[in-house]
Protein backbone atom coordinates (compact mmCIF):
# COMPACT_ATOMS: atom_id res chain seq x y z
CA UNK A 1 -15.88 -81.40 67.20
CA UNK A 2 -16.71 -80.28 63.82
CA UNK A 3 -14.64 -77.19 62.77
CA UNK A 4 -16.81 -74.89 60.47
CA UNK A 5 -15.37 -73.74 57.00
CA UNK A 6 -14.26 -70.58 56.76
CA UNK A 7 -16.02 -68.78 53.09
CA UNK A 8 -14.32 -66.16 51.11
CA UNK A 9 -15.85 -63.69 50.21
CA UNK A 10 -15.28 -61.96 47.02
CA UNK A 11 -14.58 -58.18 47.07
CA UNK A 12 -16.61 -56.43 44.29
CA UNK A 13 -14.21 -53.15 42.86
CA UNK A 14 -16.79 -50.46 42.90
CA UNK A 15 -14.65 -47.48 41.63
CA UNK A 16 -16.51 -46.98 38.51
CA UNK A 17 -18.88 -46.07 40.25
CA UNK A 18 -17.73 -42.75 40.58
CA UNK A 19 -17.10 -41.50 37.04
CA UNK A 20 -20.27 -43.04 36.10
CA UNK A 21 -22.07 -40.59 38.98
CA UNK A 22 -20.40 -37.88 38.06
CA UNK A 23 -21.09 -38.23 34.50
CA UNK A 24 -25.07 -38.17 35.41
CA UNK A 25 -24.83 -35.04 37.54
CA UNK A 26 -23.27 -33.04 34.50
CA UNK A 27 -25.74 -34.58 32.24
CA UNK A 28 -28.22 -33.45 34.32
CA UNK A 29 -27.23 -29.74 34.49
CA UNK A 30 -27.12 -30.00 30.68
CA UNK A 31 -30.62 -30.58 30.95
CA UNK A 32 -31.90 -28.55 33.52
CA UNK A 33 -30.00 -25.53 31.73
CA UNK A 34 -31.23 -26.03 28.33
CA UNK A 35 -34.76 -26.53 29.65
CA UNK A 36 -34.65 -23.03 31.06
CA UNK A 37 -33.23 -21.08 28.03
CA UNK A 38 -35.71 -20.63 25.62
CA UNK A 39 -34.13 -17.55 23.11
CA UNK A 40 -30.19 -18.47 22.91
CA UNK A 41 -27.79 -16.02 22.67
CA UNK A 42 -25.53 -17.20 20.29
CA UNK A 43 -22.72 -16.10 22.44
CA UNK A 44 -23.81 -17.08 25.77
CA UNK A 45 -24.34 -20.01 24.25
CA UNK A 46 -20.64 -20.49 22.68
CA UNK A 47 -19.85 -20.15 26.31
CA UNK A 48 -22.05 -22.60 27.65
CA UNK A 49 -20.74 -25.42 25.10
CA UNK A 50 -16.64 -24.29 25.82
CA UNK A 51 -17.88 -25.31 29.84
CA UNK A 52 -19.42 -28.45 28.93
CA UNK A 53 -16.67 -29.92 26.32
CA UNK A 54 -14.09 -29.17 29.13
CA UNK A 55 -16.01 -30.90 31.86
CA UNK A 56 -16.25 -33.89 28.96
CA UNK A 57 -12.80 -33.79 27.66
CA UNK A 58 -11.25 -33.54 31.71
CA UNK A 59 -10.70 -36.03 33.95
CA UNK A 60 -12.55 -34.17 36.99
CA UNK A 61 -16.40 -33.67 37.35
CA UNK A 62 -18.34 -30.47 37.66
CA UNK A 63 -18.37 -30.59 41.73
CA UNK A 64 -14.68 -31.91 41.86
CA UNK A 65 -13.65 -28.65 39.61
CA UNK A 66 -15.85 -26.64 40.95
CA UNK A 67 -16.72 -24.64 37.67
CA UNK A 68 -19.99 -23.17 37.77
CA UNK A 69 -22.19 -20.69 35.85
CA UNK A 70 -22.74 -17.68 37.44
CA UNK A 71 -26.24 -15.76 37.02
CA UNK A 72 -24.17 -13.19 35.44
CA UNK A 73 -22.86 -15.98 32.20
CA UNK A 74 -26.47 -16.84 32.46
CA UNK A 75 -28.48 -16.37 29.04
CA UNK A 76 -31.48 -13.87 29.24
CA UNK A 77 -34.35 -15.85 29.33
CA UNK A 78 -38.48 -15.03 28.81
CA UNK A 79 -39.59 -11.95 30.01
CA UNK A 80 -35.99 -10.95 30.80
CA UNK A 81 -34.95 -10.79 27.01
CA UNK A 82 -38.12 -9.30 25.92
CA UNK A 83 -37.67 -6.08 28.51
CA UNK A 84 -33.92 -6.12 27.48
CA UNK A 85 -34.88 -5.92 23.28
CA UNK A 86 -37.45 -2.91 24.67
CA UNK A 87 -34.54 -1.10 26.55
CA UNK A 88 -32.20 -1.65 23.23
CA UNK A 89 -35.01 -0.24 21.03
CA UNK A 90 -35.94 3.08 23.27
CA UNK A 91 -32.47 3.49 23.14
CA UNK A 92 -32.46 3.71 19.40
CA UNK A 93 -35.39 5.23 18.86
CA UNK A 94 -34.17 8.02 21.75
CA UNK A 95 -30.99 8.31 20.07
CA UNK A 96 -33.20 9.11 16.41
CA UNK A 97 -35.35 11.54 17.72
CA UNK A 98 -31.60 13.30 19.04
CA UNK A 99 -30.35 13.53 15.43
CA UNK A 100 -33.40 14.24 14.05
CA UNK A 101 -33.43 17.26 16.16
CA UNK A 102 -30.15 18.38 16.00
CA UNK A 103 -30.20 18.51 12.00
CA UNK A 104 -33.62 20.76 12.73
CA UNK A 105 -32.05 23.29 14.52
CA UNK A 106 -28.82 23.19 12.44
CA UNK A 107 -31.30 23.65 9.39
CA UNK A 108 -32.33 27.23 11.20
CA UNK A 109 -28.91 27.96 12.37
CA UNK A 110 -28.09 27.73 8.35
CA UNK A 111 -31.38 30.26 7.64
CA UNK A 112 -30.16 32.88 10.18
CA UNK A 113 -26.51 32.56 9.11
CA UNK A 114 -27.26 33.33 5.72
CA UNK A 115 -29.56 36.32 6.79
CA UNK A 116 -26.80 37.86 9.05
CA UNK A 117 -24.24 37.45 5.79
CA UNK A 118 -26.57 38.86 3.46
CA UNK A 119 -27.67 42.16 5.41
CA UNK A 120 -24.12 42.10 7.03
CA UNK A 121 -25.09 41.73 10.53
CA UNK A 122 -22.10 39.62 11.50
CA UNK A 123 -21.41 42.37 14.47
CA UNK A 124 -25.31 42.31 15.86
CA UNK A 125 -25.89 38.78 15.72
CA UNK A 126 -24.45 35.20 16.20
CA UNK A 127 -25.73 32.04 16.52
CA UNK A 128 -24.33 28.86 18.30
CA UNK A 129 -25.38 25.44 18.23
CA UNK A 130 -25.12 24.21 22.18
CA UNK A 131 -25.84 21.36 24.22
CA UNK A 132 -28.98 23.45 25.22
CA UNK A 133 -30.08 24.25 21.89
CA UNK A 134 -29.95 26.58 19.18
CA UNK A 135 -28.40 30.06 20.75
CA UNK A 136 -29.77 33.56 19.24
CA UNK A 137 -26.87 36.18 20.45
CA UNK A 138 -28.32 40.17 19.88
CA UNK A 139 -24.67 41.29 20.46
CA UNK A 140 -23.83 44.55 20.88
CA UNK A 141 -25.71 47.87 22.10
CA UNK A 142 -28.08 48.28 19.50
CA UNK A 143 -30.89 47.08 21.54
CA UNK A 144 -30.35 48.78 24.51
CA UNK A 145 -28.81 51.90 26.09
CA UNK A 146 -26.99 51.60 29.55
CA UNK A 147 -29.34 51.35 32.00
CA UNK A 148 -32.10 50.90 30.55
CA UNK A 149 -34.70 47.91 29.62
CA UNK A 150 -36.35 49.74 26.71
CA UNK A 151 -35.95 48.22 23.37
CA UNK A 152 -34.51 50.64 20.94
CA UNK A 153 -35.53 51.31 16.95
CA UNK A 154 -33.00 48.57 15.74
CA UNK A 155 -33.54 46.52 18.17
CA UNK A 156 -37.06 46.03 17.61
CA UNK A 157 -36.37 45.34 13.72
CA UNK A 158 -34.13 42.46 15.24
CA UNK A 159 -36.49 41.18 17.19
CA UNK A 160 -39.16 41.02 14.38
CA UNK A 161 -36.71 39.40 11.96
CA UNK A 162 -35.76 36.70 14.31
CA UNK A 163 -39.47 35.89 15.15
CA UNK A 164 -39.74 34.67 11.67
CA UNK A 165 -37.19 31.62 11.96
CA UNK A 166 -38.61 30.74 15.58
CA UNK A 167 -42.05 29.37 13.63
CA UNK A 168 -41.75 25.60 13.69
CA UNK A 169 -43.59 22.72 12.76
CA UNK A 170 -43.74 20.85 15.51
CA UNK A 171 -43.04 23.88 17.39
CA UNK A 172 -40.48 24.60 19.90
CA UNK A 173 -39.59 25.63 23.70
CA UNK A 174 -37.85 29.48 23.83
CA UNK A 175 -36.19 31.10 26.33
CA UNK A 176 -35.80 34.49 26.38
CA UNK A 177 -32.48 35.91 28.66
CA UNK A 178 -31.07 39.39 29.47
CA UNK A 179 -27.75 40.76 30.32
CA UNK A 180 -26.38 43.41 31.55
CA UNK A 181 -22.60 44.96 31.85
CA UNK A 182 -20.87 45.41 35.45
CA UNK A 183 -21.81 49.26 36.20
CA UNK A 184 -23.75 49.44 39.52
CA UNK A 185 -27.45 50.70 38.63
CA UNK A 186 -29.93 51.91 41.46
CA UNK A 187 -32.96 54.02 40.24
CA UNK A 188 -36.21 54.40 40.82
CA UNK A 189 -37.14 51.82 38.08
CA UNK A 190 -34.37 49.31 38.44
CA UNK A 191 -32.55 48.28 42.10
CA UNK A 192 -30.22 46.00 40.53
CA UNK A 193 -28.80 44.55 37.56
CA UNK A 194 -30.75 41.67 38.37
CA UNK A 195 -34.39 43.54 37.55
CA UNK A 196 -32.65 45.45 34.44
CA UNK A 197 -31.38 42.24 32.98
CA UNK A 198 -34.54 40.76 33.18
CA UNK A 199 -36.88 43.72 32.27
CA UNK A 200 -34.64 43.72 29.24
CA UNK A 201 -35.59 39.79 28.67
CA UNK A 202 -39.25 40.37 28.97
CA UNK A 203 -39.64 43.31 26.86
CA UNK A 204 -37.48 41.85 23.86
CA UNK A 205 -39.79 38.64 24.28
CA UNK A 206 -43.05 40.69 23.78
CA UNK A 207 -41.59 41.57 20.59
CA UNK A 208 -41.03 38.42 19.43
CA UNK A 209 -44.81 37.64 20.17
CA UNK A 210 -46.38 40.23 18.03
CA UNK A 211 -45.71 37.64 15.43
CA UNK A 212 -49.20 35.54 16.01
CA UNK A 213 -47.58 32.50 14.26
CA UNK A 214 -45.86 31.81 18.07
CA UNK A 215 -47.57 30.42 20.87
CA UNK A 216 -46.66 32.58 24.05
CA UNK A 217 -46.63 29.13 26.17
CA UNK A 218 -43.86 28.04 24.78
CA UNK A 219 -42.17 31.02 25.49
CA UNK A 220 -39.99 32.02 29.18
CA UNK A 221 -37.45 34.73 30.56
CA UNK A 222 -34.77 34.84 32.68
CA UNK A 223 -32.48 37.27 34.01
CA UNK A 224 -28.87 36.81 34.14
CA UNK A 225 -27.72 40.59 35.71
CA UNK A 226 -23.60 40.95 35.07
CA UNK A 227 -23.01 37.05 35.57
CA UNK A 228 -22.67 35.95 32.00
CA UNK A 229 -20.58 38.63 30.32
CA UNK A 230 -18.82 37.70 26.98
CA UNK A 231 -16.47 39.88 27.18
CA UNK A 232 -14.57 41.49 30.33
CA UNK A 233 -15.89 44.80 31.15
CA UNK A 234 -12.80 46.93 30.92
CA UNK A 235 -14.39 49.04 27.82
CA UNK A 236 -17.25 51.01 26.47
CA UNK A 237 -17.03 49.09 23.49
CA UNK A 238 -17.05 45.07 25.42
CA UNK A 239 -19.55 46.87 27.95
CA UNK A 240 -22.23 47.27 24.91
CA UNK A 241 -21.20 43.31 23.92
CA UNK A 242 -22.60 42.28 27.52
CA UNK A 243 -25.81 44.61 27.29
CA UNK A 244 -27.50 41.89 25.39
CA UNK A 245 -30.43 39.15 24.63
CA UNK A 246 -29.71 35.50 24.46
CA UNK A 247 -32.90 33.55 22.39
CA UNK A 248 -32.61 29.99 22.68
CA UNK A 249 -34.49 27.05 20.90
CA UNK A 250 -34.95 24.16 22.78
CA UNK A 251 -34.66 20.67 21.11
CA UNK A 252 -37.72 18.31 21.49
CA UNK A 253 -35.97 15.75 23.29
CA UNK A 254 -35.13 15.65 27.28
């Protein structure tokens, strides 16, 4: 009987194998990723190379670690970047229009300063410059006597001076407000603080308007009763402070 020869076979070391896979899956996310940006940011893209040289200069591949790029390291790409640049320049542009505005009404608060100085008016009127705007302050009681909503002699030379620095080119939003002191008041003309406050509002703003530069859209009152005093109400003297008319320019910006 013939015994058959027994053949050994050679074993092939197919380790390299791996390394050489791995190498082609990273180069291949290389590619796919730089086929997708198409604007680099130069500092999503710092990040981008500081991943890859790693992966190169490690021993382990992309899957083994099991660093990825999240959508959030992702550069903005297309469309993306384009609404982002449009965002960035509103923002700017918002921001201009802000100042712009702001130096406007500090321009008029600078007018009606130097008119109070000059015709020493520093205890009728005041000006602020607010969040809201540009705040006219008629301070004391020489616009109005308690009780009532009539505008009185001095008053109404107030009012026709201050119509003169509300003209503006473009022109502005004004609000009008009246207050009011803490004493009760129930006649037949007002029921409450509340109506006298605004009365007092709506007449000073018809003064205002008898100057025909102003356009009486722009223009609105509101009453504010005892709820805004400026001083407590524990005198006759802080009583005629809160009997008052609050003008405010708006700014041209939301």
């Amino acid at each position: 009987m013939r015994k058959k020869k027994k053949h050994k076979e050679d074993h092939i070391d197919e380790t390299w194998l791996v390394p050489y896979a791995d190498l082609l899956t990273l180069l291949l996310a290389l590619f796919i990723v730089l086929f997708a940006i198409s604007k680099v940011d130069q500092e999503k893209f710092a990040e981008l190379a500081n991943v890859m040289r790693g992966e190169f200069s490690s021993g382990e591949g992309i899957m083994e670690s099991g660093t990825t790029i999240s959508p959030e390291e992702q550069p903005l790409v297309g469309e993306e970047q384009e609404e982002k640049e449009e965002e960035q320049q509103e923002e700017t542009e918002d921001a201009e229009k802000k100042r712009a505005e702001i130096e406007k009404l500090a321009k008029i608060q600078q007018k009606i300063n130097g008119y109070i100085t000059e015709n020493e008016l520093t205890d009728v009127l005041d000006t602020k410059l607010t969040d809201e705007g540009l705040l006219i302050s008629i301070l004391n009681d020489v616009s109005f006597d308690s009780g009532s909503a009539e505008v009185s002699g001095d008053g109404q030379e107030i009012a026709k001076e201050v119509s003169n620095f509300l003209y503006t080119n473009p022109p502005h939003e004004i609000t009008v407000s009246g207050h009011t002191d803490n004493q009760p008041i129930h006649s037949s003309e007002f029921k409450s603080n509340w109506e006298l406050s605004v009365m007092r509002a709506v007449n000073f703003m018809r003064l205002l308007l008898d100057n025909e530069d102003l356009d009486e859209r722009l223009f609105s009152a509101k009453g504010y009763g005892e709820y805004e005093p400026i001083a407590p109400n524990d005198s006759p003297k802080n009583r005629e402070k809160n009997r008052r008319v609050e003008v405010l320019i708006l700014p041209n910006y939301d």
